[in-house]
PDB file of N, CA and C in Angstrom:
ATOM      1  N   UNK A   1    -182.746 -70.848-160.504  1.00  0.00           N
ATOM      2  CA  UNK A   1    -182.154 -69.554-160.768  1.00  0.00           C
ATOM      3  C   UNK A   1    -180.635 -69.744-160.768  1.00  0.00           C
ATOM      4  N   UNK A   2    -179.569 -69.204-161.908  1.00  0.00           N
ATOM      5  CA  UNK A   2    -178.400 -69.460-161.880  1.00  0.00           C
ATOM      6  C   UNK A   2    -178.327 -68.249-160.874  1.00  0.00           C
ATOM      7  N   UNK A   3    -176.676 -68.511-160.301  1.00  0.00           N
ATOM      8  CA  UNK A   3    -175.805 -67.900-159.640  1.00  0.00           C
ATOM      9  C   UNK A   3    -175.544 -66.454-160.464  1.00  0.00           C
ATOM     10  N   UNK A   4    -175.623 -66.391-161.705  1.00  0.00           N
ATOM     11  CA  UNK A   4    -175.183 -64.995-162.157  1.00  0.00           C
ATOM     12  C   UNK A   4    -176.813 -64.166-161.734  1.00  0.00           C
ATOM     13  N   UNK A   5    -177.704 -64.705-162.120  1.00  0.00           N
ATOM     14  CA  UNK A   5    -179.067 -63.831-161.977  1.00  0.00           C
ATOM     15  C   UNK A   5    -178.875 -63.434-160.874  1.00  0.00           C
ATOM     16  N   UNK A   6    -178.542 -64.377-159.733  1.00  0.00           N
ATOM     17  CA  UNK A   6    -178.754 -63.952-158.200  1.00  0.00           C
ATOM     18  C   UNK A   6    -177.563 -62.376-158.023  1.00  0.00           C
ATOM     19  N   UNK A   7    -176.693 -62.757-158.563  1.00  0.00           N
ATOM     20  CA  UNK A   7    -175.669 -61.561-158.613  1.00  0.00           C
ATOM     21  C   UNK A   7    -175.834 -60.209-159.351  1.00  0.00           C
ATOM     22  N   UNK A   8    -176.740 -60.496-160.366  1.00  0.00           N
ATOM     23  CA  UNK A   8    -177.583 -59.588-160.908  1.00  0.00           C
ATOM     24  C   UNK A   8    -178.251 -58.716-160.082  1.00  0.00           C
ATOM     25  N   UNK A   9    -179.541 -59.529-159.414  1.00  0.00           N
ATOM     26  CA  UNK A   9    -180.646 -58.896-158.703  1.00  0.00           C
ATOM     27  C   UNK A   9    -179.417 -58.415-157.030  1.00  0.00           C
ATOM     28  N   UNK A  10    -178.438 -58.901-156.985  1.00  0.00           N
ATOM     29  CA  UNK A  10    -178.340 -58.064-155.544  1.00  0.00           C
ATOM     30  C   UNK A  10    -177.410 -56.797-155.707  1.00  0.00           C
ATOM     31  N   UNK A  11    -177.068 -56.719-157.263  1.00  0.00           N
ATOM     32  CA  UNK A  11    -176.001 -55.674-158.033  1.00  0.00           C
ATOM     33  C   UNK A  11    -177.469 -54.328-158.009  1.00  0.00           C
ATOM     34  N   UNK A  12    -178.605 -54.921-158.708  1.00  0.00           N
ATOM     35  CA  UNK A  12    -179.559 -53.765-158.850  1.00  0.00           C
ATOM     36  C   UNK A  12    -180.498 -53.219-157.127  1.00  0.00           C
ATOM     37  N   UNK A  13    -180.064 -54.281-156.615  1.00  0.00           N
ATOM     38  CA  UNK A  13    -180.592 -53.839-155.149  1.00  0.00           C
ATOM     39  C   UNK A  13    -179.546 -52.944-154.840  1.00  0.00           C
ATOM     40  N   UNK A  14    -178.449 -53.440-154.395  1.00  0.00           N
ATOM     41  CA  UNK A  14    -177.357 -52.633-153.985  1.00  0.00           C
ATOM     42  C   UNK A  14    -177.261 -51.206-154.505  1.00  0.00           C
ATOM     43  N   UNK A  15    -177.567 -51.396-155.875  1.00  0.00           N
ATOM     44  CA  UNK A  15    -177.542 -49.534-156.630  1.00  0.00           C
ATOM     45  C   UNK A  15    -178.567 -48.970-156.406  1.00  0.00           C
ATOM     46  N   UNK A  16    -180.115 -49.676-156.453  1.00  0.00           N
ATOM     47  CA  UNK A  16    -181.104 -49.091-155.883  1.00  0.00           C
ATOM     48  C   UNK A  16    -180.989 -48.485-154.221  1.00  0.00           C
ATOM     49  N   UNK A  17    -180.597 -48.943-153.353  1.00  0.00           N
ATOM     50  CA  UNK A  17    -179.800 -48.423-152.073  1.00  0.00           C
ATOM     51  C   UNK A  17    -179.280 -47.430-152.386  1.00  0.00           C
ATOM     52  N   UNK A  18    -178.523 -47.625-152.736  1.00  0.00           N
ATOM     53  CA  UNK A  18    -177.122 -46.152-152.783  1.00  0.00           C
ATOM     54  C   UNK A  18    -178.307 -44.960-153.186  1.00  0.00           C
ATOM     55  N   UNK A  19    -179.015 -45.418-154.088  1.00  0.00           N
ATOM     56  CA  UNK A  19    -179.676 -43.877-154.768  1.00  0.00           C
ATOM     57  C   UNK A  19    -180.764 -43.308-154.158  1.00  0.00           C
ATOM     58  N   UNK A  20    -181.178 -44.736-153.390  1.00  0.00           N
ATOM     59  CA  UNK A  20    -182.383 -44.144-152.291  1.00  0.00           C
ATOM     60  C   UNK A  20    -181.549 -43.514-150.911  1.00  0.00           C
ATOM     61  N   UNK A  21    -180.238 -43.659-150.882  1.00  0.00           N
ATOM     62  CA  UNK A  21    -179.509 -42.765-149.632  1.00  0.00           C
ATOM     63  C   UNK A  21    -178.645 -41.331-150.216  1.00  0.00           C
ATOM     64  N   UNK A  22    -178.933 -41.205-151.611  1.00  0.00           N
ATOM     65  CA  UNK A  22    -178.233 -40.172-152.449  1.00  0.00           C
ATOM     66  C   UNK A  22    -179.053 -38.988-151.877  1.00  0.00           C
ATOM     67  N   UNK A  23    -180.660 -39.326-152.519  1.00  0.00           N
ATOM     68  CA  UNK A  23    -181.313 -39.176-152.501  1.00  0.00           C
ATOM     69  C   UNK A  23    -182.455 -38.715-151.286  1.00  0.00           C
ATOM     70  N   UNK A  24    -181.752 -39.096-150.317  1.00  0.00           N
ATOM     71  CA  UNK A  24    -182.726 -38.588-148.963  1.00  0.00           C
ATOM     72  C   UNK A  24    -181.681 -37.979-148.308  1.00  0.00           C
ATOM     73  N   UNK A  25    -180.417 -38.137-148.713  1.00  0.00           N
ATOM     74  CA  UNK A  25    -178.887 -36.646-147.912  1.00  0.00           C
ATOM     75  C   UNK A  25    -179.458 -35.657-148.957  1.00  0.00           C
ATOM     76  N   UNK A  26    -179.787 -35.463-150.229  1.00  0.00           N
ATOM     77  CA  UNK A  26    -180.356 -34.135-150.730  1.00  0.00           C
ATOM     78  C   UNK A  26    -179.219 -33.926-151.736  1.00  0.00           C
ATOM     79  N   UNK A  27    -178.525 -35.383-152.390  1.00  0.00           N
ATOM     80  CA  UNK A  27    -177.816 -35.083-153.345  1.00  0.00           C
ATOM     81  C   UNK A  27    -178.116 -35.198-154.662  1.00  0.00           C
ATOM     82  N   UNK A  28    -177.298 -34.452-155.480  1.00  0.00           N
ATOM     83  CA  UNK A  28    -178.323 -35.510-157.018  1.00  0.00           C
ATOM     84  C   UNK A  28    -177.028 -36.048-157.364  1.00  0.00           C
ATOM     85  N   UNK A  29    -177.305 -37.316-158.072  1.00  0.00           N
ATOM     86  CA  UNK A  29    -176.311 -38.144-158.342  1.00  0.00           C
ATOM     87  C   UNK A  29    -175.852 -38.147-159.941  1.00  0.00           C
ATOM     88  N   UNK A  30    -174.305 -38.215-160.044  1.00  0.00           N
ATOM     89  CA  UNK A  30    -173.455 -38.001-161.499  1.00  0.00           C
ATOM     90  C   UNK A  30    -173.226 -36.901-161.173  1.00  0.00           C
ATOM     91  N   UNK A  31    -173.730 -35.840-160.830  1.00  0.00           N
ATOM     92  CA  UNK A  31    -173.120 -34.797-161.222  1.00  0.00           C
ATOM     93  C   UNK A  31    -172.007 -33.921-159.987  1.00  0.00           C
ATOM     94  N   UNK A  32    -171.086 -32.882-160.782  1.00  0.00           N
ATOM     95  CA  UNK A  32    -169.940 -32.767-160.213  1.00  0.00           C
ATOM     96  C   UNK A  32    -170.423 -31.683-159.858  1.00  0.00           C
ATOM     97  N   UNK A  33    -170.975 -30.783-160.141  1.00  0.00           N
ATOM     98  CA  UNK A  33    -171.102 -29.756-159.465  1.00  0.00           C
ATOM     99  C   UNK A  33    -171.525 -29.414-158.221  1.00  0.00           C
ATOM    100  N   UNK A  34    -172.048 -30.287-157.955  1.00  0.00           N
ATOM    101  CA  UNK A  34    -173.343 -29.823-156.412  1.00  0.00           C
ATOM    102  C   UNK A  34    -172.280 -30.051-155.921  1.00  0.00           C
ATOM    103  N   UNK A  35    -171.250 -30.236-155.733  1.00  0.00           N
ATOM    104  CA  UNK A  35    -170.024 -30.595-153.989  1.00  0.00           C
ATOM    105  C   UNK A  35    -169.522 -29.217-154.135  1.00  0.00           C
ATOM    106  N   UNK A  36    -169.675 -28.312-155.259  1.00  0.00           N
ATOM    107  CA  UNK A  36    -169.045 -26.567-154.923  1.00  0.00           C
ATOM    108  C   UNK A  36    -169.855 -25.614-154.172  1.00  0.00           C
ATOM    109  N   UNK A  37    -170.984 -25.627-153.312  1.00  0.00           N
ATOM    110  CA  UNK A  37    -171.202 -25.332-152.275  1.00  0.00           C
ATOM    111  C   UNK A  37    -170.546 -25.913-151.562  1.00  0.00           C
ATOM    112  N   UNK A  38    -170.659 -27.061-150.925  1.00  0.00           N
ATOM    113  CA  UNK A  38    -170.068 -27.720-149.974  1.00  0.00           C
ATOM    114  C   UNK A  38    -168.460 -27.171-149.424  1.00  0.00           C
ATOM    115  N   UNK A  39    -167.996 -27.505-150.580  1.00  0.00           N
ATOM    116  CA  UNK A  39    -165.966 -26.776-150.742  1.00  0.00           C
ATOM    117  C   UNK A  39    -166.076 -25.511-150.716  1.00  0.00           C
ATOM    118  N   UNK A  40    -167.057 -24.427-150.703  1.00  0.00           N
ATOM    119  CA  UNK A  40    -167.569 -23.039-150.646  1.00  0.00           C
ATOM    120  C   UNK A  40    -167.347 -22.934-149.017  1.00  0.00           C
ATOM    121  N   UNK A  41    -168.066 -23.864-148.378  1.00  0.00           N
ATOM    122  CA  UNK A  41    -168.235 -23.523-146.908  1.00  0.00           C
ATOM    123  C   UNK A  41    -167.064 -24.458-146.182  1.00  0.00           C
ATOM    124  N   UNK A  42    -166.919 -25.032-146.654  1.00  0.00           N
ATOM    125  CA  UNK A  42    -165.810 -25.753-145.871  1.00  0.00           C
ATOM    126  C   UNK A  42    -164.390 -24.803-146.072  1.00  0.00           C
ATOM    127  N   UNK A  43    -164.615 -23.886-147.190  1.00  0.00           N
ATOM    128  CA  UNK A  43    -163.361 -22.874-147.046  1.00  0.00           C
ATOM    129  C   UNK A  43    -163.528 -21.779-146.160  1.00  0.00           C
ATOM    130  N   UNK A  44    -164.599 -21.383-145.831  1.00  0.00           N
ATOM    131  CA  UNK A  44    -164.808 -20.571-144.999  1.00  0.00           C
ATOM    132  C   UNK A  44    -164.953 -21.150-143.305  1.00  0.00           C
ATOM    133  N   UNK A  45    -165.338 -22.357-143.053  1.00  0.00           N
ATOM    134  CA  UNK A  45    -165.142 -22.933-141.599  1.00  0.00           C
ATOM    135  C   UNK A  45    -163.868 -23.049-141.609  1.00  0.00           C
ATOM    136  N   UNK A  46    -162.932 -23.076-142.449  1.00  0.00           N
ATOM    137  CA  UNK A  46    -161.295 -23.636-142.176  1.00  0.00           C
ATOM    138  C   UNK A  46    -160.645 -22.241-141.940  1.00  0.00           C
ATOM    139  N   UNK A  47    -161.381 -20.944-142.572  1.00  0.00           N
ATOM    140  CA  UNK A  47    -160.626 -19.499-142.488  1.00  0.00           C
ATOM    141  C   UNK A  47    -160.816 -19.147-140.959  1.00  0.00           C
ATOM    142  N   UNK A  48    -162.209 -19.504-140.326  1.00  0.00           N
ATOM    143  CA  UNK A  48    -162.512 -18.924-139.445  1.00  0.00           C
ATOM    144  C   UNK A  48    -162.324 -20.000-138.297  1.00  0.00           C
ATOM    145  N   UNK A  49    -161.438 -21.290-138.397  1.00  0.00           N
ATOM    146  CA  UNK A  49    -161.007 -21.876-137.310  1.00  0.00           C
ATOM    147  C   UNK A  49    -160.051 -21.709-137.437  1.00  0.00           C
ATOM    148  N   UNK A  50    -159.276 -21.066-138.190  1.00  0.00           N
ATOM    149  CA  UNK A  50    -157.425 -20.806-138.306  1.00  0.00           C
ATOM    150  C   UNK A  50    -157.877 -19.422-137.376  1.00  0.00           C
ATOM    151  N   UNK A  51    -158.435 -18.318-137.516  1.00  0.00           N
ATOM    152  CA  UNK A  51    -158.716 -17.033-136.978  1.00  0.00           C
ATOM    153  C   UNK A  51    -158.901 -18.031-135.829  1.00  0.00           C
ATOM    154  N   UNK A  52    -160.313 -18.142-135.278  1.00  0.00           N
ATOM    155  CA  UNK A  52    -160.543 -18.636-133.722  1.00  0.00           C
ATOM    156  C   UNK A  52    -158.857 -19.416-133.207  1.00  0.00           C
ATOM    157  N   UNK A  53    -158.046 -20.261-133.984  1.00  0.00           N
ATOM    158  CA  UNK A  53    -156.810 -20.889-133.040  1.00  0.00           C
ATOM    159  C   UNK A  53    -156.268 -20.011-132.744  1.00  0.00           C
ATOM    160  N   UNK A  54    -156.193 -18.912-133.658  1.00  0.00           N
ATOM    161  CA  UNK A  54    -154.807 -17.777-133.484  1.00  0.00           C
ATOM    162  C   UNK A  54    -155.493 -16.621-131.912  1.00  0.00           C
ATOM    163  N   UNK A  55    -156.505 -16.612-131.868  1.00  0.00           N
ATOM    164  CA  UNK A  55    -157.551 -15.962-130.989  1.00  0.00           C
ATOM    165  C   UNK A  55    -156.950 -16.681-129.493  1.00  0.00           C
ATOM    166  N   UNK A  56    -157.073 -18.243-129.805  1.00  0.00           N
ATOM    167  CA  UNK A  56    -156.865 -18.515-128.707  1.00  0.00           C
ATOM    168  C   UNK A  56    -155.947 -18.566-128.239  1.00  0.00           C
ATOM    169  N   UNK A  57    -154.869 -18.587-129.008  1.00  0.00           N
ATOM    170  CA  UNK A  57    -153.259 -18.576-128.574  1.00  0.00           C
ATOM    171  C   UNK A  57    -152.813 -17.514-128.231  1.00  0.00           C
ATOM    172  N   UNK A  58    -153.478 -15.866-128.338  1.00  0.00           N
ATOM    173  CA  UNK A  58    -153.095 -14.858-127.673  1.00  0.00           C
ATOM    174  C   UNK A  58    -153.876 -14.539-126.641  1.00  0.00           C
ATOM    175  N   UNK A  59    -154.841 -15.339-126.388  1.00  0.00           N
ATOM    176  CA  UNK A  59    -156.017 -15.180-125.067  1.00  0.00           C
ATOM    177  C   UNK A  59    -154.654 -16.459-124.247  1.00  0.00           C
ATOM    178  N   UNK A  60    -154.782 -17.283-124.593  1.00  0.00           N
ATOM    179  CA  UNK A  60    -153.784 -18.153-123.600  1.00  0.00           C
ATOM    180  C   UNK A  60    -152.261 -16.979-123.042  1.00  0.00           C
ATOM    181  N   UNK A  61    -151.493 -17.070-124.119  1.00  0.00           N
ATOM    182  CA  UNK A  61    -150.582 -15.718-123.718  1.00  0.00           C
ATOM    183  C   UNK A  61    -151.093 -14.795-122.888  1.00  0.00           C
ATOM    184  N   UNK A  62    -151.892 -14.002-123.054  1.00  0.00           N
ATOM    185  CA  UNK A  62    -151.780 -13.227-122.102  1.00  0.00           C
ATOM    186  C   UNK A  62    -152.294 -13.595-120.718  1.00  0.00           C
ATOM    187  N   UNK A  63    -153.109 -14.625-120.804  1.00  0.00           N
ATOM    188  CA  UNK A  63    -153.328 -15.498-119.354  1.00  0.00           C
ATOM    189  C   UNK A  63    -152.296 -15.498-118.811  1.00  0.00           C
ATOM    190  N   UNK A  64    -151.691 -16.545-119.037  1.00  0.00           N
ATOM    191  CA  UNK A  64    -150.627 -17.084-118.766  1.00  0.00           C
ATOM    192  C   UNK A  64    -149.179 -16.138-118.548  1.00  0.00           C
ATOM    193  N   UNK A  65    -149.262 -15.001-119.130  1.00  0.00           N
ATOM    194  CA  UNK A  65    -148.096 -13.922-118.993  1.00  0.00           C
ATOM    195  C   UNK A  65    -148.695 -13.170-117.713  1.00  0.00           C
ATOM    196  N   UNK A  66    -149.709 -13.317-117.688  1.00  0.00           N
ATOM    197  CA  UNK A  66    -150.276 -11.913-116.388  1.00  0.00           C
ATOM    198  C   UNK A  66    -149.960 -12.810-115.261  1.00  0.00           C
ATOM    199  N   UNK A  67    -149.922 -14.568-115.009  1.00  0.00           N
ATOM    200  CA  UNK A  67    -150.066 -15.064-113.790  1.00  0.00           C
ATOM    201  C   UNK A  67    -148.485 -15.516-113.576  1.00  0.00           C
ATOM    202  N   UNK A  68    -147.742 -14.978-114.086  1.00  0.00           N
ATOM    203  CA  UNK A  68    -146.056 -15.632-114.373  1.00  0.00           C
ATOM    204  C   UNK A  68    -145.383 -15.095-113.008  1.00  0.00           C
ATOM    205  N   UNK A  69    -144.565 -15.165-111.917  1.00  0.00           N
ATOM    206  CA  UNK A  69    -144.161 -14.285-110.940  1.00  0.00           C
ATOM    207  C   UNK A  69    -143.501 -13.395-111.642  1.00  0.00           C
ATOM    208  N   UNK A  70    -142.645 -13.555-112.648  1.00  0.00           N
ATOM    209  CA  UNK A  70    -141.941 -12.175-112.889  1.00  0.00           C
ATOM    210  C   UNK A  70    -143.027 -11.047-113.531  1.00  0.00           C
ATOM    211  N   UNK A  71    -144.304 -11.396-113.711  1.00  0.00           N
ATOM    212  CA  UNK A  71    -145.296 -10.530-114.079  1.00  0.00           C
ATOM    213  C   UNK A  71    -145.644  -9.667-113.034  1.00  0.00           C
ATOM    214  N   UNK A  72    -145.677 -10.676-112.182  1.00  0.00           N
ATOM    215  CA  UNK A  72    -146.094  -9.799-110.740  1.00  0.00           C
ATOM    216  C   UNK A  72    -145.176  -9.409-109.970  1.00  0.00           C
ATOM    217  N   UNK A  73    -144.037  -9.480-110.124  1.00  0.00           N
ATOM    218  CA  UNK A  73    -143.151  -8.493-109.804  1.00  0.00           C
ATOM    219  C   UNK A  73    -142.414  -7.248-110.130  1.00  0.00           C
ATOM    220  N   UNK A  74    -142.878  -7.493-111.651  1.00  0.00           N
ATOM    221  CA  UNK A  74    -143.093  -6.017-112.670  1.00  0.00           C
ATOM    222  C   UNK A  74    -143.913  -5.441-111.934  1.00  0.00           C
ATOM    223  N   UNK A  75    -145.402  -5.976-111.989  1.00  0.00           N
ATOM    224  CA  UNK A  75    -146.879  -5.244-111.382  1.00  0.00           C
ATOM    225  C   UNK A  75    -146.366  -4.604-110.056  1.00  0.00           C
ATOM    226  N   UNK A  76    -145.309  -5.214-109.058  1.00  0.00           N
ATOM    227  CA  UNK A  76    -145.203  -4.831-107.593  1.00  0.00           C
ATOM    228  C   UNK A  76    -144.339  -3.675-107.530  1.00  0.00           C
ATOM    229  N   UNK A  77    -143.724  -3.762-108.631  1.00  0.00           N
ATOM    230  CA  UNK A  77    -142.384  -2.388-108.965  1.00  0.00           C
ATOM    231  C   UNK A  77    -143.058  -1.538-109.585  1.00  0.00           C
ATOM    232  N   UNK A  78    -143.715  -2.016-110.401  1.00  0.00           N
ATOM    233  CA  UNK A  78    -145.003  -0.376-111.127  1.00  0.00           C
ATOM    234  C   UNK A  78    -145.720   0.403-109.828  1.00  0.00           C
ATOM    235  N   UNK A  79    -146.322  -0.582-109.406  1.00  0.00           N
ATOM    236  CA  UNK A  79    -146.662  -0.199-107.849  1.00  0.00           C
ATOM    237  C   UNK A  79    -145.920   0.815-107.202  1.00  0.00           C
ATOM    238  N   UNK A  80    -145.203   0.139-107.193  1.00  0.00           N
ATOM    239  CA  UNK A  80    -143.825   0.530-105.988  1.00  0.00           C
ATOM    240  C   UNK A  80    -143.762   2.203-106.115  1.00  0.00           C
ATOM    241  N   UNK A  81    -143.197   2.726-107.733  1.00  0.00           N
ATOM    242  CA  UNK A  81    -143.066   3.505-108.357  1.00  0.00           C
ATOM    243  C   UNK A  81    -144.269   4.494-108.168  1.00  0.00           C
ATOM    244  N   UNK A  82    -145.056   3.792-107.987  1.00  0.00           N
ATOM    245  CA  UNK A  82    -146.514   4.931-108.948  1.00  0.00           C
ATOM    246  C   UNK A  82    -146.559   5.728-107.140  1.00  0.00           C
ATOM    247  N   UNK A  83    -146.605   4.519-106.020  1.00  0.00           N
ATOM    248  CA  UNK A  83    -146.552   5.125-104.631  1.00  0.00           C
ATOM    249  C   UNK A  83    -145.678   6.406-104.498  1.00  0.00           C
ATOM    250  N   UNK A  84    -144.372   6.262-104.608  1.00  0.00           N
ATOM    251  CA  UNK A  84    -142.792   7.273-104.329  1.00  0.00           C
ATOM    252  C   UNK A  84    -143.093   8.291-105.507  1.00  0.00           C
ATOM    253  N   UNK A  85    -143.671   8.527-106.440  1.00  0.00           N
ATOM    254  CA  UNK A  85    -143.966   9.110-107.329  1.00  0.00           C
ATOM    255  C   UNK A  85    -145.659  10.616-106.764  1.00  0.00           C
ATOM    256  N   UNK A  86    -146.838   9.516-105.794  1.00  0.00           N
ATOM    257  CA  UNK A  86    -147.433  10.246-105.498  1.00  0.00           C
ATOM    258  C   UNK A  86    -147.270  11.139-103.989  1.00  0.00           C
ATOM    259  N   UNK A  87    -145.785  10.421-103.458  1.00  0.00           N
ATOM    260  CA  UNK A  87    -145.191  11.195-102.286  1.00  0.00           C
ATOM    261  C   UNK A  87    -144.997  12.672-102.180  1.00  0.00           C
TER     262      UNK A  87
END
């Protein structure tokens, strides 16, 4: 067997592979269209993890603002006030 045949048969193995793994992820192969679902939902997981970061960055803020001492020394003067107020 020459060296090109052998390069042959492991060129048609190798592509036979690829299409038997195309093929069991649930793709069809050549064509361009089937990845526009895919870019469909991947625009919508990217809308709604920009929303969830921004979610978390005002859940952190206000954590973090309520446990600050000058928070709680606002809170101790609102206090303070609301007492001399129900005198």
């Amino acid at each position: 067997m020459s060296s090109w045949a052998i390069v042959a048969i492991v060129a048609i193995a190798v592509w036979g592979v690829v299409q038997a793994m195309k093929a069991k992820n649930g793709r069809e192969t050549g064509t361009v269209g089937d990845h526009q679902p895919d870019r469909q939902a991947d625009q919508i997981a990217q809308s709604e993890l920009k929303e969830l970061r921004e979610r978390i960055k005002v859940l952190e803020r206000i954590a973090t603002d309520a446990n600050t001492t000058e928070s709680r020394k606002i809170q101790e003067i609102s206090q303070e006030i609301e007492n001399l107020r129900d005198k």
